[in-house]
Protein backbone atom coordinates (compact mmCIF):
# COMPACT_ATOMS: atom_id res chain seq x y z
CA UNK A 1 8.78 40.85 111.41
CA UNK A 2 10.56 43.22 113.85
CA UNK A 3 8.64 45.49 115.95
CA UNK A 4 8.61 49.13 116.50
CA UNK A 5 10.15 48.35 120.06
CA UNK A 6 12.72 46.81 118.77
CA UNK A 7 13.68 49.19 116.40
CA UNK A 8 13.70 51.88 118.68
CA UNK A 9 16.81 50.68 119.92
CA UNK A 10 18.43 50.48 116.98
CA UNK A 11 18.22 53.83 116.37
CA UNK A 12 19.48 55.03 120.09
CA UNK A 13 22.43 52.68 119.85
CA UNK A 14 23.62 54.60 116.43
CA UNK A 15 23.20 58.00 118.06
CA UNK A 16 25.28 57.70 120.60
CA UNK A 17 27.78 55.98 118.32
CA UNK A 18 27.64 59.19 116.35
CA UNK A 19 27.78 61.52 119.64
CA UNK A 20 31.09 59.64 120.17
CA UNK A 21 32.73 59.99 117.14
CA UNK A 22 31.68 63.56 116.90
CA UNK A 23 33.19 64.35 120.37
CA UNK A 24 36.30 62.97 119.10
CA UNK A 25 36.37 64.95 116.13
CA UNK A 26 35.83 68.04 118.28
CA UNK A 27 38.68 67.35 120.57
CA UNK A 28 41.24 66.01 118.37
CA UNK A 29 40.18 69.89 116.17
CA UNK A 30 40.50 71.55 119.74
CA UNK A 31 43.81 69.81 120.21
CA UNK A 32 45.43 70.62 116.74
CA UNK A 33 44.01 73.93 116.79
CA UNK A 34 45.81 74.74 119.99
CA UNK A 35 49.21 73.20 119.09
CA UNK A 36 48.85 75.40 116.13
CA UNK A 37 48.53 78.60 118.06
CA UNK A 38 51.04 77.18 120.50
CA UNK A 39 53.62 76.61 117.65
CA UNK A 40 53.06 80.47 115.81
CA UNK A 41 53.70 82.21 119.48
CA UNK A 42 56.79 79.81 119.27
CA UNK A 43 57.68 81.39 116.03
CA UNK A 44 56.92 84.75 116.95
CA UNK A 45 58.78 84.54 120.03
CA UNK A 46 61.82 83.20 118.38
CA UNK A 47 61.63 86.14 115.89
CA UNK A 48 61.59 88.63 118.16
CA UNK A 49 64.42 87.62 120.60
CA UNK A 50 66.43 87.03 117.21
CA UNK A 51 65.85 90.38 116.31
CA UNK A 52 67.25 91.57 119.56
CA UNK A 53 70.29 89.11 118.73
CA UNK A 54 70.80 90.91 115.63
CA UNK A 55 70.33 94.56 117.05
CA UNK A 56 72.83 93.86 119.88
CA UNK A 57 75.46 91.95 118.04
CA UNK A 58 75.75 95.99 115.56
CA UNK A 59 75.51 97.43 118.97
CA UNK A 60 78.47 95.79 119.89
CA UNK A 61 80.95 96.08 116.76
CA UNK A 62 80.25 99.90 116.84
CA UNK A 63 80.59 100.01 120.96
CA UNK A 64 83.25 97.42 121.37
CA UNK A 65 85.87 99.26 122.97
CA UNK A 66 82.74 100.70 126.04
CA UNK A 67 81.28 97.51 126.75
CA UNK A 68 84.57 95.35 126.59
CA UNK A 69 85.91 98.46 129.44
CA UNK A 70 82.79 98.11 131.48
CA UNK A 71 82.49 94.00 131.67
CA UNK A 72 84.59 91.52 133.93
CA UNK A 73 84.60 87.92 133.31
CA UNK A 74 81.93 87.36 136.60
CA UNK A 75 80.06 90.61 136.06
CA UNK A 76 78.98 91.15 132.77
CA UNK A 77 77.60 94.37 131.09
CA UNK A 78 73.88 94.55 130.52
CA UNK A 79 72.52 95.82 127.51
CA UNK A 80 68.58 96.20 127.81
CA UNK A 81 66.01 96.63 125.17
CA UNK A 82 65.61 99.98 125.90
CA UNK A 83 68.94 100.84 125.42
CA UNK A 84 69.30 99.49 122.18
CA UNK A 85 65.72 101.83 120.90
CA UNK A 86 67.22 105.18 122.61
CA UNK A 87 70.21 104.47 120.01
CA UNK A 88 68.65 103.45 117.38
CA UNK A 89 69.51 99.96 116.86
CA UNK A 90 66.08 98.92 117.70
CA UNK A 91 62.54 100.73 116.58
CA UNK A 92 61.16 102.99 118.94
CA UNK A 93 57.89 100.67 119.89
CA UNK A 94 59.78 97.60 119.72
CA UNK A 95 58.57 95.48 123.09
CA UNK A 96 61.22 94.51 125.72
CA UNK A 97 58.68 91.21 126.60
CA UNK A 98 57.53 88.64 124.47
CA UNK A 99 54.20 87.32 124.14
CA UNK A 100 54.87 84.96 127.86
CA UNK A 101 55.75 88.36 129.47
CA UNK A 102 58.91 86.85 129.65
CA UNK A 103 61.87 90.32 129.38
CA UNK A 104 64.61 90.34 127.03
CA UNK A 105 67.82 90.92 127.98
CA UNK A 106 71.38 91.08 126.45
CA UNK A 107 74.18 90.47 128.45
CA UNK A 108 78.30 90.49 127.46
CA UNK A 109 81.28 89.23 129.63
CA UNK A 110 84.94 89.53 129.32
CA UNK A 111 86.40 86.52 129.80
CA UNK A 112 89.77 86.98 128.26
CA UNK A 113 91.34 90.42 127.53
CA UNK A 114 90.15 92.14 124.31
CA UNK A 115 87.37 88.96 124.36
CA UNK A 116 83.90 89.51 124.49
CA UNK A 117 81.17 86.89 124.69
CA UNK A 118 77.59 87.64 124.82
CA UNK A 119 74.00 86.21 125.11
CA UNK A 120 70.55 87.33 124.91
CA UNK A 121 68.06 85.67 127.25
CA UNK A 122 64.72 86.11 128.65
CA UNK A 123 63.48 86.07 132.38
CA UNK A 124 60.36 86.71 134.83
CA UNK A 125 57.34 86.25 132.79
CA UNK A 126 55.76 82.79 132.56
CA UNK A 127 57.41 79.58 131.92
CA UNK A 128 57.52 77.98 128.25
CA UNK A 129 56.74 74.44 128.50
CA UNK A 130 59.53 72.15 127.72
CA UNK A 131 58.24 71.58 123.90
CA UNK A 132 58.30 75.40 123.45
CA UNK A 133 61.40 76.24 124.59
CA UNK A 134 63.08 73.91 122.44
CA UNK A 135 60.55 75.01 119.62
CA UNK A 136 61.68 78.64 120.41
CA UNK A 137 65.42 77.58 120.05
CA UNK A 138 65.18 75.02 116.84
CA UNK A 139 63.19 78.26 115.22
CA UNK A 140 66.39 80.26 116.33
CA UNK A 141 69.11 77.86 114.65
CA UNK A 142 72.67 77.59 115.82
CA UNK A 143 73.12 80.31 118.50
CA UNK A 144 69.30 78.88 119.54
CA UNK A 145 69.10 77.87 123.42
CA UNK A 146 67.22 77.04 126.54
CA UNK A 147 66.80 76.26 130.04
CA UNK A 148 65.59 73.04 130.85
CA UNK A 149 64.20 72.02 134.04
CA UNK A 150 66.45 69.00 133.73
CA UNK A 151 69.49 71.05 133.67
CA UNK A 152 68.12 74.72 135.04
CA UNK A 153 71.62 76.15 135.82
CA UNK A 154 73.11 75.79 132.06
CA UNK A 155 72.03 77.42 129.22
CA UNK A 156 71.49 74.30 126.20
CA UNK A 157 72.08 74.96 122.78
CA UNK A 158 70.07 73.26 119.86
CA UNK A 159 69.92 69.86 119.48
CA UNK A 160 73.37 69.98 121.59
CA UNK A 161 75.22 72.53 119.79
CA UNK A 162 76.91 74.41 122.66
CA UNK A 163 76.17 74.72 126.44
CA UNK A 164 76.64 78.02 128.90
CA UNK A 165 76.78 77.84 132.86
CA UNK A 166 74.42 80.61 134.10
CA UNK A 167 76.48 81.64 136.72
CA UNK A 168 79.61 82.86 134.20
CA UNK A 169 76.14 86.04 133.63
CA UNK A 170 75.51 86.35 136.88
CA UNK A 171 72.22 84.85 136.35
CA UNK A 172 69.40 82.48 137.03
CA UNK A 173 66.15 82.95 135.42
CA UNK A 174 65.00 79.21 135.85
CA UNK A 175 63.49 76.50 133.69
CA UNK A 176 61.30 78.03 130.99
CA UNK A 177 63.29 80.45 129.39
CA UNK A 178 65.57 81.11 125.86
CA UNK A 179 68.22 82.26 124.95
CA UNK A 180 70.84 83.10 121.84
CA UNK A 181 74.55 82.65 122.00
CA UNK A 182 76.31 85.47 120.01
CA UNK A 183 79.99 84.21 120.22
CA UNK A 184 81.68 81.39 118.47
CA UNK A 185 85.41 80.56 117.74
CA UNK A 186 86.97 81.81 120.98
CA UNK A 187 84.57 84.79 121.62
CA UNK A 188 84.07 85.86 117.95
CA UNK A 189 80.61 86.89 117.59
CA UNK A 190 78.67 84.03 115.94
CA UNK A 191 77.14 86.56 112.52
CA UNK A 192 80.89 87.28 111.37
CA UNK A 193 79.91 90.69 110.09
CA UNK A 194 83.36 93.21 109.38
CA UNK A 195 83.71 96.10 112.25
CA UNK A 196 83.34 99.33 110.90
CA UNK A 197 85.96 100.33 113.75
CA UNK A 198 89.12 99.32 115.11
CA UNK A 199 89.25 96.63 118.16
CA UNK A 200 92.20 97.13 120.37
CA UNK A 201 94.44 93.96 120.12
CA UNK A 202 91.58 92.04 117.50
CA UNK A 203 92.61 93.14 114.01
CA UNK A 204 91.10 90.16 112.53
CA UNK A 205 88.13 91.52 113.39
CA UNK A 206 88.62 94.27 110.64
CA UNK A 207 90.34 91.57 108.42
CA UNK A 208 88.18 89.98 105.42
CA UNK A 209 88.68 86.21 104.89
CA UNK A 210 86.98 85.90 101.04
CA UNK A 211 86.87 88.20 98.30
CA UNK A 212 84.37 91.55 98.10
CA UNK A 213 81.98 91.32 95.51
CA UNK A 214 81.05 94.93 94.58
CA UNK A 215 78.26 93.99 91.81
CA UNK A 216 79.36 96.57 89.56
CA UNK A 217 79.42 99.20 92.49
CA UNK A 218 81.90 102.32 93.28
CA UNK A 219 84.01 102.29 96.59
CA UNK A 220 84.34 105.88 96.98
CA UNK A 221 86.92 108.37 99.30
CA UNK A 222 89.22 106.00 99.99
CA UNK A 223 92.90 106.70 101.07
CA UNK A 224 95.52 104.36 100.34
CA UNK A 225 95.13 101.33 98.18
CA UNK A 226 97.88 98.38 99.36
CA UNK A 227 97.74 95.31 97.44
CA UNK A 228 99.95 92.69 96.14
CA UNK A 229 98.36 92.58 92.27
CA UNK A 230 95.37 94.97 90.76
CA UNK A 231 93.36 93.52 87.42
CA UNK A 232 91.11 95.95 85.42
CA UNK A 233 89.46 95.23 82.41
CA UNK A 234 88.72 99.03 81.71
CA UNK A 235 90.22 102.43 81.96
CA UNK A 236 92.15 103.15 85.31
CA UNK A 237 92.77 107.42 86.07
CA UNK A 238 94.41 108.87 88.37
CA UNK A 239 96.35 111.62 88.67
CA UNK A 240 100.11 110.01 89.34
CA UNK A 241 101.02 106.56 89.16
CA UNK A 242 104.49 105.85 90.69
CA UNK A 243 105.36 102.60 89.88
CA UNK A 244 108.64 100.84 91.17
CA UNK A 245 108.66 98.01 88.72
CA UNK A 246 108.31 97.88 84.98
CA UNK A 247 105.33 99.24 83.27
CA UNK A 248 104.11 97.14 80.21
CA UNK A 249 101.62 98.09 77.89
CA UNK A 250 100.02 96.34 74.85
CA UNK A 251 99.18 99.33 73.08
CA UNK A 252 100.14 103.31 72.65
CA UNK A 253 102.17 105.22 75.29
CA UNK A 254 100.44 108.01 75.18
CA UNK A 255 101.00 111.82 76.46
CA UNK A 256 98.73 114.42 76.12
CA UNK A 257 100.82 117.63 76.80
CA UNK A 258 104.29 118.99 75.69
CA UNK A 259 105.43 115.98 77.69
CA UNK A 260 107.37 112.32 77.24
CA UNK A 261 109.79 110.20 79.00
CA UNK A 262 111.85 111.62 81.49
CA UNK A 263 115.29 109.89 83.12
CA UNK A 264 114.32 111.48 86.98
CA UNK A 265 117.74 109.74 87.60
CA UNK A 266 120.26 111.35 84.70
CA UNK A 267 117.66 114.62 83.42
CA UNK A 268 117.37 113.15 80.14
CA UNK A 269 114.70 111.67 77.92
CA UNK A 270 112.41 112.60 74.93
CA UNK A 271 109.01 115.04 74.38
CA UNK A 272 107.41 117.10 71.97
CA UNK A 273 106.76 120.42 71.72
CA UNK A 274 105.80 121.22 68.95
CA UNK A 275 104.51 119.41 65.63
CA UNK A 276 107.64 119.33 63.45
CA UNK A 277 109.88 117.38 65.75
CA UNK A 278 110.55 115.06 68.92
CA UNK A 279 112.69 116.15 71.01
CA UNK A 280 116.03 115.74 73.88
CA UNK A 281 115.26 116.69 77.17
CA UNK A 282 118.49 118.84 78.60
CA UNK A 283 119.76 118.48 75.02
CA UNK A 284 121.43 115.16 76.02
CA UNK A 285 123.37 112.91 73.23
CA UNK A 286 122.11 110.53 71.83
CA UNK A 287 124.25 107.03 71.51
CA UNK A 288 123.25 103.35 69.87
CA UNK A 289 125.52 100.97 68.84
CA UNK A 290 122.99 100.38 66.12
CA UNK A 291 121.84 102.44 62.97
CA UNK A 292 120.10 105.52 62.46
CA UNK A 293 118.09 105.73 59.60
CA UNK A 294 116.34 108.93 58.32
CA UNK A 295 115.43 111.22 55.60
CA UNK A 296 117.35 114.09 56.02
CA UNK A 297 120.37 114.33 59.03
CA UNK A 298 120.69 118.36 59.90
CA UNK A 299 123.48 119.36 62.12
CA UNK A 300 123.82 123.00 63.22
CA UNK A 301 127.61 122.30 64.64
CA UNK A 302 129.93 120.18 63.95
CA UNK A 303 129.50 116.37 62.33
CA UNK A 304 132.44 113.98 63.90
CA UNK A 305 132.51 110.73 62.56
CA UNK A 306 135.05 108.66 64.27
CA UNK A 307 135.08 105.59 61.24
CA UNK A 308 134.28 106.11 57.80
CA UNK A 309 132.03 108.19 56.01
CA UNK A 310 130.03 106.02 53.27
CA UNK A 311 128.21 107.71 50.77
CA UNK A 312 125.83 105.90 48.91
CA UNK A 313 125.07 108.04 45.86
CA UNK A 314 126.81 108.39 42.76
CA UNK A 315 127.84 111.38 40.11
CA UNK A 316 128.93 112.09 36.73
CA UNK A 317 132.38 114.17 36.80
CA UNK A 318 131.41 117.59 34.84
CA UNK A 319 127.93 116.98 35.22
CA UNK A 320 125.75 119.48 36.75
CA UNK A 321 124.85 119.68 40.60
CA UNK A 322 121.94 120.98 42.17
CA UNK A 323 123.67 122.69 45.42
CA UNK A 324 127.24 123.91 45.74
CA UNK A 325 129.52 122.60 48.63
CA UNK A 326 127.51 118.78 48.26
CA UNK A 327 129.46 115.81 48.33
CA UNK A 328 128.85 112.46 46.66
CA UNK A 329 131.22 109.82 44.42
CA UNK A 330 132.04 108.39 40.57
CA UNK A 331 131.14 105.34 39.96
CA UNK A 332 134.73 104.24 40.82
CA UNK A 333 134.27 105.75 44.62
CA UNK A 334 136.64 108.34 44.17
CA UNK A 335 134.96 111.99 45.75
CA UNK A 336 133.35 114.46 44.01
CA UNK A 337 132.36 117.81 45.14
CA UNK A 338 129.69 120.20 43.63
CA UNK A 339 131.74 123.56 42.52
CA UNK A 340 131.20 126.69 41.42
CA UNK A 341 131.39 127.43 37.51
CA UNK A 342 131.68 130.94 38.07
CA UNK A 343 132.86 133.80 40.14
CA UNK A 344 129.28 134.50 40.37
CA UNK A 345 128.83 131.05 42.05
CA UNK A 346 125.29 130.46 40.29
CA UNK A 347 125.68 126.71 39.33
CA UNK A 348 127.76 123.61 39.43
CA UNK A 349 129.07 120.59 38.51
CA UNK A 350 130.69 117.79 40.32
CA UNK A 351 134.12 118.00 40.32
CA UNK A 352 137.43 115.90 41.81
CA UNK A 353 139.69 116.75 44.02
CA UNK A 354 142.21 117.62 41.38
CA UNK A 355 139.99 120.18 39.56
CA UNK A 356 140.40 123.65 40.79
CA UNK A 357 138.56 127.21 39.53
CA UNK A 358 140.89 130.10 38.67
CA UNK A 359 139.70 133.61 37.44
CA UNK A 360 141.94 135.81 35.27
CA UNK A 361 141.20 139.71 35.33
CA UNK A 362 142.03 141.96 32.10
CA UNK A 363 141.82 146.01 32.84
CA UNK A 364 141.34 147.78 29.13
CA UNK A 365 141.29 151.43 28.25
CA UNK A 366 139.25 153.69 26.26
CA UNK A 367 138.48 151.65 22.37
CA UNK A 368 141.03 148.72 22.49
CA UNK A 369 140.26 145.04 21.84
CA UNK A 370 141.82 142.53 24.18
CA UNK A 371 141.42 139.11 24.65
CA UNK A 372 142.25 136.77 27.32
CA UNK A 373 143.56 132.70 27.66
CA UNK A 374 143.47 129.99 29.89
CA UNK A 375 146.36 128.87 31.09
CA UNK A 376 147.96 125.33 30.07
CA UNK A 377 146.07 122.63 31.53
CA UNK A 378 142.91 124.75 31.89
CA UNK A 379 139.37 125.07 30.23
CA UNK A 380 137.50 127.94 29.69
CA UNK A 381 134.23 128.12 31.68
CA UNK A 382 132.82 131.73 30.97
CA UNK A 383 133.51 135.00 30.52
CA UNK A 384 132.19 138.27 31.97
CA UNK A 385 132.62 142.02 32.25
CA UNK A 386 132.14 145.06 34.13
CA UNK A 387 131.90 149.02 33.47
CA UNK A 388 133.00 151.03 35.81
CA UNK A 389 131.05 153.89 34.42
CA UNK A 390 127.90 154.47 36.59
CA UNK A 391 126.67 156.59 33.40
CA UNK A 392 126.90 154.29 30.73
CA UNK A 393 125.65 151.08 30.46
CA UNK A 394 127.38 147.69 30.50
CA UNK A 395 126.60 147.34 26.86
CA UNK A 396 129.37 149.78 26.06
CA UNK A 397 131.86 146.95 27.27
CA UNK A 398 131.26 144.24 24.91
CA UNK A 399 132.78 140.71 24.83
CA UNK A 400 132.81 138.29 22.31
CA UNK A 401 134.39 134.59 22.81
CA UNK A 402 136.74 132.95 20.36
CA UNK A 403 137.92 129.49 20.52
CA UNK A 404 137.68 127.32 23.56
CA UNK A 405 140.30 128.78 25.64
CA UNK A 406 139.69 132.35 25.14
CA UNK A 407 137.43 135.74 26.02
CA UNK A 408 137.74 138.96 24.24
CA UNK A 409 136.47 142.03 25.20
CA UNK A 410 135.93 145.67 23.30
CA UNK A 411 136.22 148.63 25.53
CA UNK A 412 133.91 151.24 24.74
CA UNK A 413 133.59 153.17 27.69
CA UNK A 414 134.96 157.34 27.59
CA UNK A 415 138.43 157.33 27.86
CA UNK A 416 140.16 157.74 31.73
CA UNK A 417 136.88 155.05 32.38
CA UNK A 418 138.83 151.71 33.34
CA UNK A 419 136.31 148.57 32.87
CA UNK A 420 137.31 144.78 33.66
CA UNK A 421 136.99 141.50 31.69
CA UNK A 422 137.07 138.18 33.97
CA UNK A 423 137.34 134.55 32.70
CA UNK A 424 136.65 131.66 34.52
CA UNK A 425 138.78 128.60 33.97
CA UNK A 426 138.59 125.31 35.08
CA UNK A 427 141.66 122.66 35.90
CA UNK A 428 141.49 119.49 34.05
């Protein structure tokens, strides 16, 4: 059996067991609770000296030409905080210290002609521990640095990236501070943005290296276009397009006004004007060594044809012809020509060369009969009459036809009243 005594210190053996543990507990809490606050000022920090990175690499594409005249390669320019809030590249409340009091500076020396390189670092203020400034710097990425108090005159980049002598700035802050590097390949700033103005002696710095991708956005008021090939899947306007090569389409050329194609070098070419017919500009010729097929060929001058003229259709001799003065063929190619069958001229029939039309006249006096014939060799085509009696009619002349080769005509006009017979014969 164990006795209260004993027991007793049991129990004050287990309490201070417990006291231990606890204590432990509480500072290992304590510690982790600090490194955690330790490591978000670390972030915060690093935020806001990139954010003065970022400010003062704009402020110097737009003032490149100012700073790069006012910095030497021992002396550089100094661009504060304040500076870059009075023209707007920083906020207007935006703190020139970070949370160690520590002030932010940007600084930019020209090493080289038409070379800038440029840093932001902090000074004054109270030293970063070791861990922090290399926190500060790995939050920072590439252009991250520091000054260690191994190496307090260089400026280290992360993890080794780069490294800066302090004295090329003119400057020596100490062990404890940051900074950002804003150059890379031989002074270019490190954030390869594209300068909104020109850089004496650096067009590459206007120059893009990769394509522009718009996402379906205009580029408005520009000037002159100059590239070596242009692809667009829709509808390109503009008001000229003088092109020095050939001009391919897959579809319609197309104008829209009383326009066409126009030889700027010889004043020729083709339009329309109107809805009936396209056109020769200047009224040039027009010359192929090939065929020209179409309904109807008017001329209102003269038709040369230097070869042979070949006409395709083909006539009856004696048969009747819808126009006089045509010209077609028999069936054994020799010519026809649509002539008159009249004096009157009101029809015709295709006819040979060999055929010709000859009109004999007959003058009668007051109630004879006379009658008139062909010749030999000739057919009679019609006959007809006329009074020359404005008071009587033509009726008093009357004609009457006998045989094939023959008109006779009655004269029954007053007498002293001449009137005329006519017949029409045709060569066979």
């Amino acid at each position: 059996m164990i006795s209260k005594r004993r027991q007793a210190g049991f129990l004050g053996l287990d309490a201070v067991m417990a006291l231990i543990v606890l204590t432990i507990l509480i500072g290992l809490a304590t510690a982790w609770t600090t490194r955690m606050l330790d490591q978000q000022d670390y972030r915060i920090a690093a935020d806001q000296q990139r954010t003065v990175a970022e400010a003062l690499s704009k402020y110097l594409k737009d003032n490149y030409s100012t700073v790069l005249s006012s910095a030497t390669a021992n002396a550089p320019a100094q661009i504060s905080v304040s500076m870059l809030r009075n023209t707007n590249y920083l906020p207007s409340g935006f703190s020139a210290t970070n949370l160690f009091g520590q002030t932010i500076t940007g600084l930019a020396r020209r090493p080289n002609p038409n070379q800038l390189e440029a840093i932001v670092i902090t000074t004054g203020g109270q030293a970063i521990p070791e861990i922090g400034i290399r926190t500060i710097a790995e939050n920072l990425g590439g252009p991250g640095g520091f000054i260690s108090s191994t190496a307090p005159n260089v400026i280290q980049g992360v993890r080794g990236g780069w490294q800066v002598t302090l004295s090329n700035y003119a400057i020596s802050p100490g062990a404890g501070h940051t900074a950002s590097a804003l150059f890379l390949m031989d002074g270019e700033l490190a954030n390869d943005y594209l300068y909104r103005h020109a850089v004496p002696g650096r067009p590459e710095l206007n120059t893009m290296s990769t394509e522009i991708r718009m996402g379906g956005n205009n580029i408005s008021n520009v000037g002159d276009i100059t590239t070596s090939n242009l692809t667009a899947t829709n509808t390109i306007k503009t008001a000229t397009a003088d092109v020095t090569g050939e001009t391919y389409t897959g579809g319609w050329f197309r104008t829209r006004g009383d326009t066409g194609w126009y030889s700027e070098k010889w004043g020729g070419g083709f339009y329309q004007s109107d809805a009936e017919f396209v056109r020769i500009y200047n009224d040039k010729g027009l010359a192929t060594g090939g065929r020209i097929s179409a309904g109807t060929i008017q001329t209102d001058g003269r038709a040369s044809i230097g070869e042979y003229l070949d006409i395709g259709s083909v006539a009856s001799e004696g048969a009747a012809c819808p126009k006089i003065g045509l010209q077609s063929k028999n069936s054994l190619g020799a010519p026809l020509s649509c002539q008159c069958l009249t004096s009157s001229c009101q029809s015709g029939v295709w006819k040979g060369p060999s055929a010709g039309l000859e009109t004999i006249q007959l003058s009668t006096t007051f109630y004879t009969q006379s009658v008139l014939t062909c010749p030999a060799g000739y057919k009679r085509l019609g006959c007809s009459h006329m009074s020359m009696d404005d008071k009587r009619a033509d009726r008093y002349f009357g004609a009457t036809y006998e045989g094939s080769d023959q008109c006779r005509f009655y004269n029954g006009q007053w007498p002293g009243v001449p009137a005329y017979g006519y017949m029409d014969c045709f060569k066979q």
